[in-house]
PDB file of N, CA and C in Angstrom:
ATOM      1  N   UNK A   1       0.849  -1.169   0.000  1.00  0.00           N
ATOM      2  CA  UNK A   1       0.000   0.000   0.000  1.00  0.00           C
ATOM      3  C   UNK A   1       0.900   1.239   0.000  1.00  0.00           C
ATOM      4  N   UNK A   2       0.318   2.257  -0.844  1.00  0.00           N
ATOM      5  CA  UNK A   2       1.072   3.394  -0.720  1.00  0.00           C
ATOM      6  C   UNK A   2       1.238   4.683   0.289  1.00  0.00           C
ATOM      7  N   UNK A   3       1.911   5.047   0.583  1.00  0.00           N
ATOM      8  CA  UNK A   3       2.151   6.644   1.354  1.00  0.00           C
ATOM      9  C   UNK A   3       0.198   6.977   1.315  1.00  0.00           C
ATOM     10  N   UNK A   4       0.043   7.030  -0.218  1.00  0.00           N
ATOM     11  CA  UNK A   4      -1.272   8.648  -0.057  1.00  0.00           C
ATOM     12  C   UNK A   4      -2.622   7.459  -0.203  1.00  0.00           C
ATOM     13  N   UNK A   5      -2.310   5.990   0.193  1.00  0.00           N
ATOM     14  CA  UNK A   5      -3.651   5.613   0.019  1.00  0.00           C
ATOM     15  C   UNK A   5      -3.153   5.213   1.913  1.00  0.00           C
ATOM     16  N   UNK A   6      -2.356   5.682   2.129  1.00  0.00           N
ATOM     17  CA  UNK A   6      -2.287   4.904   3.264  1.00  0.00           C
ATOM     18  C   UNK A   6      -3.433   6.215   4.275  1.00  0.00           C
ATOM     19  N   UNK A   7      -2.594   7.606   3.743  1.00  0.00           N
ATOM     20  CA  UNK A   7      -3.746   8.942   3.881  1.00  0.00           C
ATOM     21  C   UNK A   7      -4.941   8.833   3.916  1.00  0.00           C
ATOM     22  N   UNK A   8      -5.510   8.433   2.632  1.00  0.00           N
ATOM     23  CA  UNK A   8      -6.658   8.328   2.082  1.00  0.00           C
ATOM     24  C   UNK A   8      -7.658   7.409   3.710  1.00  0.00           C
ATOM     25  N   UNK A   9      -6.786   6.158   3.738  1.00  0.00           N
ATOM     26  CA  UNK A   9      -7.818   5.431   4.682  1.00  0.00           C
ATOM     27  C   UNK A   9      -7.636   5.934   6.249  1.00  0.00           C
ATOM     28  N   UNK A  10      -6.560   6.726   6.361  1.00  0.00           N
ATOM     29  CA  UNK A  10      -6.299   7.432   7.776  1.00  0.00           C
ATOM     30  C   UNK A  10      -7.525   8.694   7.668  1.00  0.00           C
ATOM     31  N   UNK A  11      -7.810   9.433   6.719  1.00  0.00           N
ATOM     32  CA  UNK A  11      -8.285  10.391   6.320  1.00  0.00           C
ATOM     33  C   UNK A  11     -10.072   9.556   6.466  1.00  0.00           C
ATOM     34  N   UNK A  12     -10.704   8.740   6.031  1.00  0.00           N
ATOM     35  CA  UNK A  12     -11.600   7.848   5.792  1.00  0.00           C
ATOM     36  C   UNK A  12     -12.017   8.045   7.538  1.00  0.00           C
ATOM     37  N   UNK A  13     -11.017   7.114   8.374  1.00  0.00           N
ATOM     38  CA  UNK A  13     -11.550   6.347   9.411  1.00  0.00           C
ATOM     39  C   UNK A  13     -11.850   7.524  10.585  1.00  0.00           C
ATOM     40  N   UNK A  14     -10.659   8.489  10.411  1.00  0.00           N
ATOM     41  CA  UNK A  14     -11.375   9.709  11.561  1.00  0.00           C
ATOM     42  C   UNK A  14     -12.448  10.097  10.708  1.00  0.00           C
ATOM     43  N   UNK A  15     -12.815  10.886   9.730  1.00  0.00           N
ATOM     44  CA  UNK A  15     -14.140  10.832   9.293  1.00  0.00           C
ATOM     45  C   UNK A  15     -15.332  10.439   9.876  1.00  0.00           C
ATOM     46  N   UNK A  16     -15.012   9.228   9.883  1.00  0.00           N
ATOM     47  CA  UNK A  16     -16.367   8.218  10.312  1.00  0.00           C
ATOM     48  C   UNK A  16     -16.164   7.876  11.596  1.00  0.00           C
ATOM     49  N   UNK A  17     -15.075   8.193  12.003  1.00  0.00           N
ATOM     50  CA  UNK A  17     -15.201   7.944  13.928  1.00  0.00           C
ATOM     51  C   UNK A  17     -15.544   9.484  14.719  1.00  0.00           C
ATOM     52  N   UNK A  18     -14.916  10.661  13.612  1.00  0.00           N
ATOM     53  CA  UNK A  18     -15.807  11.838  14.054  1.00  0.00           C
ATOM     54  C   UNK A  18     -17.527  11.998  13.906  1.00  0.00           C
ATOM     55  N   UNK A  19     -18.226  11.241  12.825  1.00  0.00           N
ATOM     56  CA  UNK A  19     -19.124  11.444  12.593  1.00  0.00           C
ATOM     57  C   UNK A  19     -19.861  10.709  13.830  1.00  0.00           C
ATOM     58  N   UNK A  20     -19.493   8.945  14.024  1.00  0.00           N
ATOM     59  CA  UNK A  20     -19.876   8.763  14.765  1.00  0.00           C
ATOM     60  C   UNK A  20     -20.339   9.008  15.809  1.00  0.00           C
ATOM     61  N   UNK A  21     -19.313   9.939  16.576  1.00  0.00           N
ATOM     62  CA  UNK A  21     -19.478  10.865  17.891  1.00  0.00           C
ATOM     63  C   UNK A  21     -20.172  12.241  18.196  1.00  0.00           C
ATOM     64  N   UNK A  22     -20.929  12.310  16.817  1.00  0.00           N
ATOM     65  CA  UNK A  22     -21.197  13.745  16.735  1.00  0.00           C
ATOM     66  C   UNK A  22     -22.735  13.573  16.450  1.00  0.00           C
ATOM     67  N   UNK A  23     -23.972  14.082  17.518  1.00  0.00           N
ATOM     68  CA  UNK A  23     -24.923  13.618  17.617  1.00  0.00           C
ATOM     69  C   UNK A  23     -26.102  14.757  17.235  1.00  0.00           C
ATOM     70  N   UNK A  24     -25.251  15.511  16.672  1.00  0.00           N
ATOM     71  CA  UNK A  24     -26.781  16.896  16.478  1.00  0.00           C
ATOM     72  C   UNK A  24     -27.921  16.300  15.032  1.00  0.00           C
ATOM     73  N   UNK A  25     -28.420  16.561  15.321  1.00  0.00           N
ATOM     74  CA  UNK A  25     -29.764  16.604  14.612  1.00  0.00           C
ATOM     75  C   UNK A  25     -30.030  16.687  13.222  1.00  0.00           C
ATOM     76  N   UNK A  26     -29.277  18.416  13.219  1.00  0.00           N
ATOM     77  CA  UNK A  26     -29.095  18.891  11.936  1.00  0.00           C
ATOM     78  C   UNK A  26     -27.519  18.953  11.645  1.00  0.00           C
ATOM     79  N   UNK A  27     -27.227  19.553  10.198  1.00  0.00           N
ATOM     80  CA  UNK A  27     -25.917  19.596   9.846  1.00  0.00           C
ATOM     81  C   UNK A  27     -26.365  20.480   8.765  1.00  0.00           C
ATOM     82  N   UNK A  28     -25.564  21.288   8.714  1.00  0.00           N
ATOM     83  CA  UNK A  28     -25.010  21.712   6.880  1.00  0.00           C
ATOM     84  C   UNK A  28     -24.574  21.315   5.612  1.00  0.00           C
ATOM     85  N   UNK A  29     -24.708  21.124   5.204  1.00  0.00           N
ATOM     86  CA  UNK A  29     -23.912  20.452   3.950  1.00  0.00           C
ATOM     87  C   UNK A  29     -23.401  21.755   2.797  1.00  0.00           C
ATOM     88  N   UNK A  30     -23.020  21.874   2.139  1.00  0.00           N
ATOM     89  CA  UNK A  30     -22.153  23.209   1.764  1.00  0.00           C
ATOM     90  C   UNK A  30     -21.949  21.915   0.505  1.00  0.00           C
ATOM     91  N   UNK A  31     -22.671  22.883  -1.063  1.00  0.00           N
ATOM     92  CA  UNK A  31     -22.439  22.681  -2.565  1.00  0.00           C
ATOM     93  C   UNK A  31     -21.445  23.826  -3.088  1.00  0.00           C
ATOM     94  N   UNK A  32     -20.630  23.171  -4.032  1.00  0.00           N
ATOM     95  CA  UNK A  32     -20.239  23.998  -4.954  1.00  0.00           C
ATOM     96  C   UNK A  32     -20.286  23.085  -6.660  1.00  0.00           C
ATOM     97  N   UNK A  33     -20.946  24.003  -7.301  1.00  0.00           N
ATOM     98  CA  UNK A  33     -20.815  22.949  -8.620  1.00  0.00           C
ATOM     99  C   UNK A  33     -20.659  24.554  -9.963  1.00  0.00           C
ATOM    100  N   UNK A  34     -19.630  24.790 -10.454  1.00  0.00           N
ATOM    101  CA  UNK A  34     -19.419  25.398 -11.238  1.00  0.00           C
ATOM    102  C   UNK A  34     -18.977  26.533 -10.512  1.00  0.00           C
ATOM    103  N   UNK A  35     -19.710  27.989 -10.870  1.00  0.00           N
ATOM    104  CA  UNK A  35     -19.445  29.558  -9.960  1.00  0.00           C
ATOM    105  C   UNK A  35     -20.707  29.465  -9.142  1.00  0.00           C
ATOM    106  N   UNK A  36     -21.420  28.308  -8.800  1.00  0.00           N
ATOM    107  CA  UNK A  36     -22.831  28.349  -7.882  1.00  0.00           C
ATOM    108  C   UNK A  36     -22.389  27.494  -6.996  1.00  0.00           C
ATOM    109  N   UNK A  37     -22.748  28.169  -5.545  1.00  0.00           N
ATOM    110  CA  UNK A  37     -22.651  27.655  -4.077  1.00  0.00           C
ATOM    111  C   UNK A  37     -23.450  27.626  -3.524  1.00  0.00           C
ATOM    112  N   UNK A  38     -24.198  26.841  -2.578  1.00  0.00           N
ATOM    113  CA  UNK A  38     -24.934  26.874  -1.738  1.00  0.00           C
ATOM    114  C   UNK A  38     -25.127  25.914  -0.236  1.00  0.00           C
ATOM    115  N   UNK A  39     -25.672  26.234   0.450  1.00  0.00           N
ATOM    116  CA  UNK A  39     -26.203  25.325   1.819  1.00  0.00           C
ATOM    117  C   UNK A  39     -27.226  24.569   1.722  1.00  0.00           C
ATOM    118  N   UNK A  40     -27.350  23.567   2.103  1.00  0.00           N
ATOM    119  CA  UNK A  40     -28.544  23.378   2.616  1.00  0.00           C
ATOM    120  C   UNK A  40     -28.307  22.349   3.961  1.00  0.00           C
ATOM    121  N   UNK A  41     -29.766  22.579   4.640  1.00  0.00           N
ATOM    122  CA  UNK A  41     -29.139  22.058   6.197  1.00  0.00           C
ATOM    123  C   UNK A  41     -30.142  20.241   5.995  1.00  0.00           C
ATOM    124  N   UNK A  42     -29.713  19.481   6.444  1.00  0.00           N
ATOM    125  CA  UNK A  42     -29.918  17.709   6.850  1.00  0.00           C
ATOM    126  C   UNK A  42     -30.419  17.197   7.531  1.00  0.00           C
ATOM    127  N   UNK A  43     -30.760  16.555   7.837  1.00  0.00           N
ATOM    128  CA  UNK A  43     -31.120  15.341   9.576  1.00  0.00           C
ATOM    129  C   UNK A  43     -29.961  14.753   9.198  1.00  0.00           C
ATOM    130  N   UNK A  44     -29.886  13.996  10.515  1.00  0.00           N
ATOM    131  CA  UNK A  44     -28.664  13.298  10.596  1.00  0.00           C
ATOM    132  C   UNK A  44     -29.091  12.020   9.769  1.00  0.00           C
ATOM    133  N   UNK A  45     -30.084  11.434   9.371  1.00  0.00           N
ATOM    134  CA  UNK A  45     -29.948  10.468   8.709  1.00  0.00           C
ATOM    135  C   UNK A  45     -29.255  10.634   7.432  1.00  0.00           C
ATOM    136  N   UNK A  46     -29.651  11.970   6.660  1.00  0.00           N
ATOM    137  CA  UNK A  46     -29.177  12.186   5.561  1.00  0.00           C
ATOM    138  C   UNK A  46     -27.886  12.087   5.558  1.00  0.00           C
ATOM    139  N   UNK A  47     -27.032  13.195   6.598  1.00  0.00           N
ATOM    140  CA  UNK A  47     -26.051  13.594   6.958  1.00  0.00           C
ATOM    141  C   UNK A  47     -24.890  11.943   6.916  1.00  0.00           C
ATOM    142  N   UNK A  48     -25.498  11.100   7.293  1.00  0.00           N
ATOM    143  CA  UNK A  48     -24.676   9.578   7.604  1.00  0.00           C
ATOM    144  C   UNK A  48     -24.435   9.149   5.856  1.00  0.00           C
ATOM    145  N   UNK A  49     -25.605   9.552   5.489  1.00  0.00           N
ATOM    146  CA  UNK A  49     -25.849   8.675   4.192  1.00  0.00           C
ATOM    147  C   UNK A  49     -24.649   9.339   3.180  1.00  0.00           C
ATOM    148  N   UNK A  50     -24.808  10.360   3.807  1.00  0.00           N
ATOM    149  CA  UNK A  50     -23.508  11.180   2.579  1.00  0.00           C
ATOM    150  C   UNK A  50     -22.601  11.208   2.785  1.00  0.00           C
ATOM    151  N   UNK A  51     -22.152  10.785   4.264  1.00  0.00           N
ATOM    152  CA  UNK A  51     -20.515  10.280   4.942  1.00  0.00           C
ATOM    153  C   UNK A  51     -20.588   9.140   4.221  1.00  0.00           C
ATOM    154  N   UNK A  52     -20.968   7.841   4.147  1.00  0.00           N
ATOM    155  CA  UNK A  52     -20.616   6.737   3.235  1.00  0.00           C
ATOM    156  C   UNK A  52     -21.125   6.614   2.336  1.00  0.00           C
ATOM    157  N   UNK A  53     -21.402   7.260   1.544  1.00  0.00           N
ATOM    158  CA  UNK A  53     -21.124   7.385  -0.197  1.00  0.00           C
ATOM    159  C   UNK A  53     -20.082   8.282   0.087  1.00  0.00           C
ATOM    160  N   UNK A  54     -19.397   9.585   0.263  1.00  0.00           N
ATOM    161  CA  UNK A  54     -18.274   9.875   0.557  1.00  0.00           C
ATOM    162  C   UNK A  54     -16.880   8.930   0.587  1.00  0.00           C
ATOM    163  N   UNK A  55     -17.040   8.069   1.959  1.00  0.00           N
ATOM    164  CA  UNK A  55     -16.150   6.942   1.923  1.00  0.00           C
ATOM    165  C   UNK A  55     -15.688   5.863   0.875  1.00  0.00           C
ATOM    166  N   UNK A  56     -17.337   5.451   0.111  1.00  0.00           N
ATOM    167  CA  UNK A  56     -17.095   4.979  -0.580  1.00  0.00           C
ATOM    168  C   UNK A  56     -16.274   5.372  -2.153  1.00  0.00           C
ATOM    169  N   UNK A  57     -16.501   6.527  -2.483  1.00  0.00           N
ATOM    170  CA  UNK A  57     -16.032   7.245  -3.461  1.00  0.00           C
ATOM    171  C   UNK A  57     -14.665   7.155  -2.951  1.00  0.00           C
ATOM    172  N   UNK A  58     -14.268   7.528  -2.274  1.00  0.00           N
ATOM    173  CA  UNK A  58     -12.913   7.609  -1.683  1.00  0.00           C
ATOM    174  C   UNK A  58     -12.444   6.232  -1.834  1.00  0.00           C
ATOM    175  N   UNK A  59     -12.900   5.647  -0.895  1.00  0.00           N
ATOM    176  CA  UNK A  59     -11.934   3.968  -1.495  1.00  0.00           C
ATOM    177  C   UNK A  59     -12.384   3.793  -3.459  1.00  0.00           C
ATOM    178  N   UNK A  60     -13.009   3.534  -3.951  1.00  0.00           N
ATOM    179  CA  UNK A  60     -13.297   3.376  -5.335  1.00  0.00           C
ATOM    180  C   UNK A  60     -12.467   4.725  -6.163  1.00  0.00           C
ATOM    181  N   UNK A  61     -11.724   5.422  -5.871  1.00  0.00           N
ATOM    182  CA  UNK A  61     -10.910   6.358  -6.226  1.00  0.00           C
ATOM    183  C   UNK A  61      -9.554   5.945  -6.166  1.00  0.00           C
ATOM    184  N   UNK A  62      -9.348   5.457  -4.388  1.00  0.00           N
ATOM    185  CA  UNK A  62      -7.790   5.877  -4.623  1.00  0.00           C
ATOM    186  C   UNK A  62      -7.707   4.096  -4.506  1.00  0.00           C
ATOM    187  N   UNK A  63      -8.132   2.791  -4.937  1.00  0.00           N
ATOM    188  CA  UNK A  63      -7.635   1.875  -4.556  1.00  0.00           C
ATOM    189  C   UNK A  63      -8.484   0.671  -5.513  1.00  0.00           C
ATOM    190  N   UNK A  64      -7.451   0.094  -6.425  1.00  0.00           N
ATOM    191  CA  UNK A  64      -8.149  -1.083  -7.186  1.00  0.00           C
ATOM    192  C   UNK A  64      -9.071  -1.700  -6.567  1.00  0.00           C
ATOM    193  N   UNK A  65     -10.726  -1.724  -6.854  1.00  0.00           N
ATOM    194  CA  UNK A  65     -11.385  -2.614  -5.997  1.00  0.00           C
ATOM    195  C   UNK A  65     -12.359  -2.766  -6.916  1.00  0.00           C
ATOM    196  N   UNK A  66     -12.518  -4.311  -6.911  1.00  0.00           N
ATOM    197  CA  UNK A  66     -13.709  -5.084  -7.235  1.00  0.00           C
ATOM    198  C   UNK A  66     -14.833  -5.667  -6.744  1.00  0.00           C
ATOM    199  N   UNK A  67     -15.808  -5.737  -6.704  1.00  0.00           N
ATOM    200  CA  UNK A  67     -16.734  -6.673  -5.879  1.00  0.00           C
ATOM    201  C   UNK A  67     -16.681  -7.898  -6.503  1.00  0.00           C
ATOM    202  N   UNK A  68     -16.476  -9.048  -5.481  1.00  0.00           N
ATOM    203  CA  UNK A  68     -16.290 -10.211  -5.896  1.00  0.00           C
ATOM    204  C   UNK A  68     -17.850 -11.054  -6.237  1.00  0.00           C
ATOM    205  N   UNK A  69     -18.696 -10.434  -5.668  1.00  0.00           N
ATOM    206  CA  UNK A  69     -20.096 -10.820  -6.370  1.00  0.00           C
ATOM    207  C   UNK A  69     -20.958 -10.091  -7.179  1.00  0.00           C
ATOM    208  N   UNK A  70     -19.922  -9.530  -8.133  1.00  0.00           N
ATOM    209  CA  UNK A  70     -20.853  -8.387  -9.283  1.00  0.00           C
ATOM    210  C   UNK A  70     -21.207  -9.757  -9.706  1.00  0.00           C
ATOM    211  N   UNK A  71     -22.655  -9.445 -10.405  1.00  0.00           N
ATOM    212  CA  UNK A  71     -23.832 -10.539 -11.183  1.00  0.00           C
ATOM    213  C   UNK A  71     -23.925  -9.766 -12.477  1.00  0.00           C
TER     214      UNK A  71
END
């Protein structure tokens, strides 16, 4: 494994052990897509759901991976 994937999963796991610990309600989420920015605020369910698709993008980025039961 390399130096910046070794980052990548150091970077990953506080992520998700900060999220874990962090119990408010709402959250922010903060867009940027082109010269347009915006907020919009979450429940925490949402808020989880977009930490792992996050994660997942992140591993499927920086690290050869297959699913061994694609159909």
């Amino acid at each position: 494994m390399e130096q910046e994937q070794k980052e990548v999963i150091q970077d990953i796991y506080t992520t998700l052990g900060t999220t874990v610990g962090d119990k408010a309600t709402e959250y922010e989420h903060h867009f940027k897509e082109g010269h347009n920015e915006w907020t919009e605020t979450v429940n925490r369910e949402e808020h989880l759901q977009a930490i792992i698709e996050w994660a997942i993008q992140q591993i499927e980025n920086n690290f050869d991976f297959e699913e061994e039961n694609k159909k």
